[in-house]
Each structure stands twice: as structure tokens, then as C-alpha cells.
C-alpha atoms as a PDB file:
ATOM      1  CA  UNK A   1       0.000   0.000   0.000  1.00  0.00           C
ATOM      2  CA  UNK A   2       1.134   3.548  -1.426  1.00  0.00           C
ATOM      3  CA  UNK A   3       2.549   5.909   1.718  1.00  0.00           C
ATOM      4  CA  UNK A   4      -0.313   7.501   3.513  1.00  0.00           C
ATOM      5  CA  UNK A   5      -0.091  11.245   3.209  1.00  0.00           C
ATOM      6  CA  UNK A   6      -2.068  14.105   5.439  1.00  0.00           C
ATOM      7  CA  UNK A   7      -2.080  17.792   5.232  1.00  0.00           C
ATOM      8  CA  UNK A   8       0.970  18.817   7.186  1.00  0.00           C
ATOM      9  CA  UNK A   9       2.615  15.105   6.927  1.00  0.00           C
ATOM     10  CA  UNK A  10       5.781  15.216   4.225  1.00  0.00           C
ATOM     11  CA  UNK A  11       5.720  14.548   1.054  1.00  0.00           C
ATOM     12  CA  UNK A  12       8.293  14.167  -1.795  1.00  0.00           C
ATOM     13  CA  UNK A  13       7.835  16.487  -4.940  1.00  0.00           C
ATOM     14  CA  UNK A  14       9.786  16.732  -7.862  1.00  0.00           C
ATOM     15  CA  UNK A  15      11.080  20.375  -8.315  1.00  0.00           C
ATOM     16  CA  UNK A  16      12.604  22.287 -11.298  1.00  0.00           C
ATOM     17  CA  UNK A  17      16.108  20.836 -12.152  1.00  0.00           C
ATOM     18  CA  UNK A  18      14.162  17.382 -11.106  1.00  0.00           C
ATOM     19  CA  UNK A  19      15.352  17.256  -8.097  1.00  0.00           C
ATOM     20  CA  UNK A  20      13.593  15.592  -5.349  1.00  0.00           C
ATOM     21  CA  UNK A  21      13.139  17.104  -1.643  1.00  0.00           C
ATOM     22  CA  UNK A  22      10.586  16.411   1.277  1.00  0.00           C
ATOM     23  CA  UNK A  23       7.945  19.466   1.995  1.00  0.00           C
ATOM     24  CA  UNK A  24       4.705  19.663   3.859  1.00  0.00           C
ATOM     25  CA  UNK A  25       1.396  19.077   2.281  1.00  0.00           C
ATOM     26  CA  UNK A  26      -0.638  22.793   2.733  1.00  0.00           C
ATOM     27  CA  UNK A  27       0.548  26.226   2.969  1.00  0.00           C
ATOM     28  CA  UNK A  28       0.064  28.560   5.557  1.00  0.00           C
ATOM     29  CA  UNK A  29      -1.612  32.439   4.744  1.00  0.00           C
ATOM     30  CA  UNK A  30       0.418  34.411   7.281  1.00  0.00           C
ATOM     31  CA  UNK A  31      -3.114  36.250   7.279  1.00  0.00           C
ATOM     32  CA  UNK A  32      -4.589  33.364   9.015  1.00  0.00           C
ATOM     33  CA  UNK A  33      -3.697  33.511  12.652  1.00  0.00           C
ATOM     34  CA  UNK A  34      -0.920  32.871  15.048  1.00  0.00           C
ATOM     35  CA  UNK A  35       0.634  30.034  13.212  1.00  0.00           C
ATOM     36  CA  UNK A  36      -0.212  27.225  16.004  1.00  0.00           C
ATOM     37  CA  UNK A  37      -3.466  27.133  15.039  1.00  0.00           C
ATOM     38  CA  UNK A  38      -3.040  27.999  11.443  1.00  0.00           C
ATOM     39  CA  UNK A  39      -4.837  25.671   8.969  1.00  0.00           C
ATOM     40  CA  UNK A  40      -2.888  25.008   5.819  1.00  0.00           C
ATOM     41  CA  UNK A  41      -4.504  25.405   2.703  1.00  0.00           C
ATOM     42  CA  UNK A  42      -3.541  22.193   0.800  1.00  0.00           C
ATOM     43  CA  UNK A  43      -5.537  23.455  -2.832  1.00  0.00           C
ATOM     44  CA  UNK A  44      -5.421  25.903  -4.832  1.00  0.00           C
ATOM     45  CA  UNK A  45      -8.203  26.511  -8.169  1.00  0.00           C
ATOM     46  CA  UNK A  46      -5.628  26.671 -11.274  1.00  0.00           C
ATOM     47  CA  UNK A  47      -8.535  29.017 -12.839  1.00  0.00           C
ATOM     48  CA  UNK A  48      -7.744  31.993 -10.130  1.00  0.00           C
ATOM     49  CA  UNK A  49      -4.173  31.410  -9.431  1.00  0.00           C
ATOM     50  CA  UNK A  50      -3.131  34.821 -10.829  1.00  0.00           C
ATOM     51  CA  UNK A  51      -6.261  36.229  -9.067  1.00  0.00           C
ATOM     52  CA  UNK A  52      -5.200  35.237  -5.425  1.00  0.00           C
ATOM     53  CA  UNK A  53      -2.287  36.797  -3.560  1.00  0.00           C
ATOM     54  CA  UNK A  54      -1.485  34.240  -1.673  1.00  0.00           C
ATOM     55  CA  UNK A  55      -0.444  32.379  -4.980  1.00  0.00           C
ATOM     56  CA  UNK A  56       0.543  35.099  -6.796  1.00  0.00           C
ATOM     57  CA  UNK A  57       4.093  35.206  -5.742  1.00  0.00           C
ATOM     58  CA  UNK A  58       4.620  30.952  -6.145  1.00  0.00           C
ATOM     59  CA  UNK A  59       3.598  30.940  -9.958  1.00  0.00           C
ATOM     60  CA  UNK A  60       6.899  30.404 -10.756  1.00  0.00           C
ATOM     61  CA  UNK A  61       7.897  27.768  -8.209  1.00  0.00           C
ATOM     62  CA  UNK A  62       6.701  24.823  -9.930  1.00  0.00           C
ATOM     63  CA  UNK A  63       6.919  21.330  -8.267  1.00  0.00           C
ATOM     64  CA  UNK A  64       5.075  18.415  -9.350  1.00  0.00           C
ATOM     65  CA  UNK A  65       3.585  15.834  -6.556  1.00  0.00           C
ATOM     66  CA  UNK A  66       4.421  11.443  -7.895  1.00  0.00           C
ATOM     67  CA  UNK A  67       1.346   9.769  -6.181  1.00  0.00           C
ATOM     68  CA  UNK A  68      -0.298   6.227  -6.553  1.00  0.00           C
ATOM     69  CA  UNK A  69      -3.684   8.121  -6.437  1.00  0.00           C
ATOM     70  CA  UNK A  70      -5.907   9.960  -3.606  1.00  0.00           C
ATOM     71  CA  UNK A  71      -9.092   9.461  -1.966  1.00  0.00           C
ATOM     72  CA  UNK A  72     -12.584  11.296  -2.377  1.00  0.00           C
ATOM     73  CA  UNK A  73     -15.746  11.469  -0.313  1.00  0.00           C
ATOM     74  CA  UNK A  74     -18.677  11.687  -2.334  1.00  0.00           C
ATOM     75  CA  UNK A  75     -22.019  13.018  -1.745  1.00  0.00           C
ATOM     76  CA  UNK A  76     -23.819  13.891   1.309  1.00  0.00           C
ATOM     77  CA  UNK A  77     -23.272  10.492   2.924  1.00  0.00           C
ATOM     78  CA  UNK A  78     -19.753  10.188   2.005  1.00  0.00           C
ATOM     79  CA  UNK A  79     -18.752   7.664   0.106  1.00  0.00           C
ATOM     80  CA  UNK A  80     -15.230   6.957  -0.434  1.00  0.00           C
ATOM     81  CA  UNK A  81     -13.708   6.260  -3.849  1.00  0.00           C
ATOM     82  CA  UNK A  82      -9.869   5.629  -4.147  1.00  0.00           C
ATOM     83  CA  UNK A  83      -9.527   7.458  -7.216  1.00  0.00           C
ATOM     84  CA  UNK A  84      -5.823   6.001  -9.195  1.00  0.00           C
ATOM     85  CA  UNK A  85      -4.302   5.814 -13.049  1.00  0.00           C
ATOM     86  CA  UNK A  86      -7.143   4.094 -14.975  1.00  0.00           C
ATOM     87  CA  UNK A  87      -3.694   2.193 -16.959  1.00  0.00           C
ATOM     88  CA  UNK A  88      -2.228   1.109 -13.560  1.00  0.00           C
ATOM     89  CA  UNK A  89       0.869   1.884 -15.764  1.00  0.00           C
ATOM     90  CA  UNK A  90       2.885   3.989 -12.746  1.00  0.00           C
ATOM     91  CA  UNK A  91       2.297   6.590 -10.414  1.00  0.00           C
ATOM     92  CA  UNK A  92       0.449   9.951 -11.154  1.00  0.00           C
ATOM     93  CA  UNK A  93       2.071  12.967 -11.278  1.00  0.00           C
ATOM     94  CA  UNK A  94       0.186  15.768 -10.045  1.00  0.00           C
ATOM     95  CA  UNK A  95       0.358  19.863 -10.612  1.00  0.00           C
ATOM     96  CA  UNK A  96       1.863  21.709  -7.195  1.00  0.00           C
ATOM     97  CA  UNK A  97       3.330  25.444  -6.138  1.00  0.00           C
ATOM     98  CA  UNK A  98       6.227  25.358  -3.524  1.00  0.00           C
ATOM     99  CA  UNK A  99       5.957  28.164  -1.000  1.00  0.00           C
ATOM    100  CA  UNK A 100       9.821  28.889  -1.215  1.00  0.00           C
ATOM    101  CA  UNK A 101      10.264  27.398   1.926  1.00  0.00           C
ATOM    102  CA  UNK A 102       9.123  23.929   2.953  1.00  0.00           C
ATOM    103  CA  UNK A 103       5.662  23.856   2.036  1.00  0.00           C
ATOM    104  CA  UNK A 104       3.649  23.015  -1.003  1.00  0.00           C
ATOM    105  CA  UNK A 105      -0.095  22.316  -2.316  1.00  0.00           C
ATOM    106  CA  UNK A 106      -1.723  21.168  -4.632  1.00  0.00           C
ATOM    107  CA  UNK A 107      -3.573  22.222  -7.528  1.00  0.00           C
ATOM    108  CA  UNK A 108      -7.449  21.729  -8.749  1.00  0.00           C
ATOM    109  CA  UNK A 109      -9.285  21.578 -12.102  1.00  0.00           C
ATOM    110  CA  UNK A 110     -12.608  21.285 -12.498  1.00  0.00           C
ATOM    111  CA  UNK A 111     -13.539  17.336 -13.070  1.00  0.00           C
ATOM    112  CA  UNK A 112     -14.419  15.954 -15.827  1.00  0.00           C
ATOM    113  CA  UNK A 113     -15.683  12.684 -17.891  1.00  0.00           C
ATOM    114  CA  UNK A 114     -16.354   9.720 -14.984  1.00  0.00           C
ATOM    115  CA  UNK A 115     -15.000  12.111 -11.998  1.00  0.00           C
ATOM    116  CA  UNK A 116     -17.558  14.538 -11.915  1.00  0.00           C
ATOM    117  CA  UNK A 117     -20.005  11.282 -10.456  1.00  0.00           C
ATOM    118  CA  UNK A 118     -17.320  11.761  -7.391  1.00  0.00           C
ATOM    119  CA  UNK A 119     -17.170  15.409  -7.239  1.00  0.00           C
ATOM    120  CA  UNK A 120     -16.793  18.748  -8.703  1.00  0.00           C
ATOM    121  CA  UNK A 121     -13.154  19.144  -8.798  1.00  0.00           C
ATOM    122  CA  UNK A 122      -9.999  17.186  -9.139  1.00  0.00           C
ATOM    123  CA  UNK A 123      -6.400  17.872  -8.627  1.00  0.00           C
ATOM    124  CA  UNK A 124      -4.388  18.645 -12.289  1.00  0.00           C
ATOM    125  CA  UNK A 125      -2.481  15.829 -13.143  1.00  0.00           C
ATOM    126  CA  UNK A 126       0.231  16.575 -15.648  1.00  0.00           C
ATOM    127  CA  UNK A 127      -1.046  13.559 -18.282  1.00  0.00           C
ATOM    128  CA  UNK A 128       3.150  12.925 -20.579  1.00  0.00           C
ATOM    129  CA  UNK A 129       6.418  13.461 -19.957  1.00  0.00           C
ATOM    130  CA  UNK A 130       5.976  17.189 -22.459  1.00  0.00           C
ATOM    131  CA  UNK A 131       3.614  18.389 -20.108  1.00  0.00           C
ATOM    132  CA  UNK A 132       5.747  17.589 -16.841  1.00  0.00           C
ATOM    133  CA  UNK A 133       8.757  18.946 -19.149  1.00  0.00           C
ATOM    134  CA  UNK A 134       6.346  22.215 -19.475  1.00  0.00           C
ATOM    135  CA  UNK A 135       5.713  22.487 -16.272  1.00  0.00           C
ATOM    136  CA  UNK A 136       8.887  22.067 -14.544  1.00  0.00           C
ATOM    137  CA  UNK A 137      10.782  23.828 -16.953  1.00  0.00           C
ATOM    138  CA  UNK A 138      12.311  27.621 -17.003  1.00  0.00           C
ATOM    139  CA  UNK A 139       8.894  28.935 -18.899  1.00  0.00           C
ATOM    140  CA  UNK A 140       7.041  31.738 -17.767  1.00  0.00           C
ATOM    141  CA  UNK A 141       3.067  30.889 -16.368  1.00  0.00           C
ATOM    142  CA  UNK A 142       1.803  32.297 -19.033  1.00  0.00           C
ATOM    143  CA  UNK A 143       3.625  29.656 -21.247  1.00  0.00           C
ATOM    144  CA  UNK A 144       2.269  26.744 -18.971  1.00  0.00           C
ATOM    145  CA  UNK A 145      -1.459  27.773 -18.533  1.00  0.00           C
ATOM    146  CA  UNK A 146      -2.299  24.715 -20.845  1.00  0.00           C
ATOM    147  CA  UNK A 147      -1.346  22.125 -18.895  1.00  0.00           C
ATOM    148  CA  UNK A 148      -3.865  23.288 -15.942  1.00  0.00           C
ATOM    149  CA  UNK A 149      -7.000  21.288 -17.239  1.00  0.00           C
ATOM    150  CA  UNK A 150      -8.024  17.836 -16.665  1.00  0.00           C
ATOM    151  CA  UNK A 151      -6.927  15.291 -19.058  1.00  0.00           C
ATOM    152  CA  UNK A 152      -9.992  13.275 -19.944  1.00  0.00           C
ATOM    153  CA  UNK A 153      -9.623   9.399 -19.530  1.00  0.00           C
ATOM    154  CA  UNK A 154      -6.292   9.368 -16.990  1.00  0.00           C
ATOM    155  CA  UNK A 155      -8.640   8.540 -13.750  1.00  0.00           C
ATOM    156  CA  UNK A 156     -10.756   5.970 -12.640  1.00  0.00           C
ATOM    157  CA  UNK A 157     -13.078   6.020  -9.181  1.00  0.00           C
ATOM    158  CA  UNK A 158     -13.570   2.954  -7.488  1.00  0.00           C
ATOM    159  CA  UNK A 159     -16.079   2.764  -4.440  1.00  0.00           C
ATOM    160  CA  UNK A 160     -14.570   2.060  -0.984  1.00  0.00           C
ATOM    161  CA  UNK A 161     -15.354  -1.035   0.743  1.00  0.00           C
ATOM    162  CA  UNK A 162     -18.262  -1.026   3.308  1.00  0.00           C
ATOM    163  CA  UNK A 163     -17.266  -0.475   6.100  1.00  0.00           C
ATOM    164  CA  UNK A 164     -14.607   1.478   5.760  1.00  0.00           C
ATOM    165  CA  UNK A 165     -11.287   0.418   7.292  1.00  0.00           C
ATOM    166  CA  UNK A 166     -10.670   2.896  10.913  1.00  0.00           C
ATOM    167  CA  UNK A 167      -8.740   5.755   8.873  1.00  0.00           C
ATOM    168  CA  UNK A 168      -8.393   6.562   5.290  1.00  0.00           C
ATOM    169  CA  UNK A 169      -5.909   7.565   2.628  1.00  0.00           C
ATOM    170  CA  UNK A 170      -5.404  11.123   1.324  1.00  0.00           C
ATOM    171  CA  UNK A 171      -3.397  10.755  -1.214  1.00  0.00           C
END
């Protein structure tokens, strides 16, 4: 079974010059609070990146997130669904800002094809090797807006066992 990841647990992401490094999972707002009791925000919408200031600065620290898949509650009585690569041909690689220091999250499209059954959104997962390439590389935002969409067909939902085990996965 894949590494169990939480907000605030560590997490290896892949950075610019590919290299690899531990950081947290959610970023702290220095507008929310003294930071003990500071929530981290662990997504960001890729539609209002350049919108929000506490992204605005990070849209050129690029990381990308490797990850066997993540776990989504659906609907009112939440459901689980382990949501993974519909090829089960290696891990996913998913769409992240770095904070400059040692915290990262990650980043949301809206669904689409079979995910929007689960929910609304879904984290951008960078679908070849070109679009991590993109991504990772030197390029201004502007130049990498493309790859912040979902890539139809890459996903595939499957229901939780009832009853679910004591504690689930994240990601």
C-alpha cells in the first residue's frame, strides 16, 4: 500500500532541475492567525491562481507531486472512492506550487468525464512526460497555462469497501 499522506505530513515532490526534496502538504496564509493554530490550505483553483495573492508570488515555483492516487468522499453520505491511473501503468504525477520554503499544495481543475459522479473538482495531473517537461521547466506561467486542465480518460473512481477500514488515505 502507497505511503499515507495528510495535510501537514511530508511529502516528496519533484522540483525544477528534477530534483527531489521532502515538503509539507498545505501552505500557511500568514493572514490566518498565530501560526499554532493555522490551517494550511492544501488546494489551490488553477482558474484563479493569478487572481489570489497568496499564490501570486509561487507561480513560478513549480513542483510536481508522484502519487499512486488519492481518496474522495462523495455526496452527502460520504462515500469513499480511491480514485488512481485508470492504466495502472505507474504513479500519477500531479500539478503543485512550492511556498519557497518547505511547504507546497496542490492544484485543482474542475472534473471531468467519470469524476464529476465523485465530485466537482480534481487535482491537475500533468497527463506525458511534455507536459511535466512544461511544467517544470524555465517557462514563464503564461507559457504553462495549458497544462492546468483535466486530461480526460487518466482517472478511474472505485467505491470504498463497506465499512470502511478505521482511517483513510489522502493521497
Amino acid at each position: 500500500m502507497p505511503a499515507l499522506v495528510r495535510p501537514t505530513d511530508a511529502a516528496l515532490v519533484i522540483g525544477s532541475r528534477g530534483q527531489f526534496r521532502l515538503l509539507r502538504f498545505g501552505v500557511l496564509a500568514a493572514w490566518d492567525g498565530q501560526a499554532a493554530d493555522r490551517k494550511p490550505v492544501i488546494n489551490a483553483r488553477s482558474e484563479t491562481l493569478r487572481d489570489k495573492p497568496l499564490f501570486r508570488g509561487w507561480l513560478e515555483q513549480r513542483v510536481a507531486v508522484p502519487m499512486a492516487g488519492y481518496d474522495e468522499w462523495q455526496g452527502e453520505d460520504k462515500r469513499l472512492h480511491h480514485v488512481g491511473p485508470r492504466d495502472e501503468g505507474g504513479p500519477l504525477l500531479a500539478a503543485a506550487l512550492w511556498d519557497g520554503g518547505e511547504r507546497f499544495c496542490l492544484l485543482t481543475c474542475a472534473a471531468d468525464g467519470a469524476m464529476t459522479e465523485v465530485h466537482h473538482r480534481m487535482p491537475v495531473f500533468l497527463p506525458d512526460a511534455q507536459a511535466a517537461t512544461l511544467w517544470l521547466g524555465p517557462y514563464p506561467f503564461a507559457q504553462v497555462l495549458d497544462v492546468l486542465r483535466p486530461h480526460s480518460g487518466m482517472l478511474c473512481a472505485t467505491p470504498a469497501p463497506v465499512p470502511l477500514p478505521a482511517q483513510g488515505r489522502l493521497l
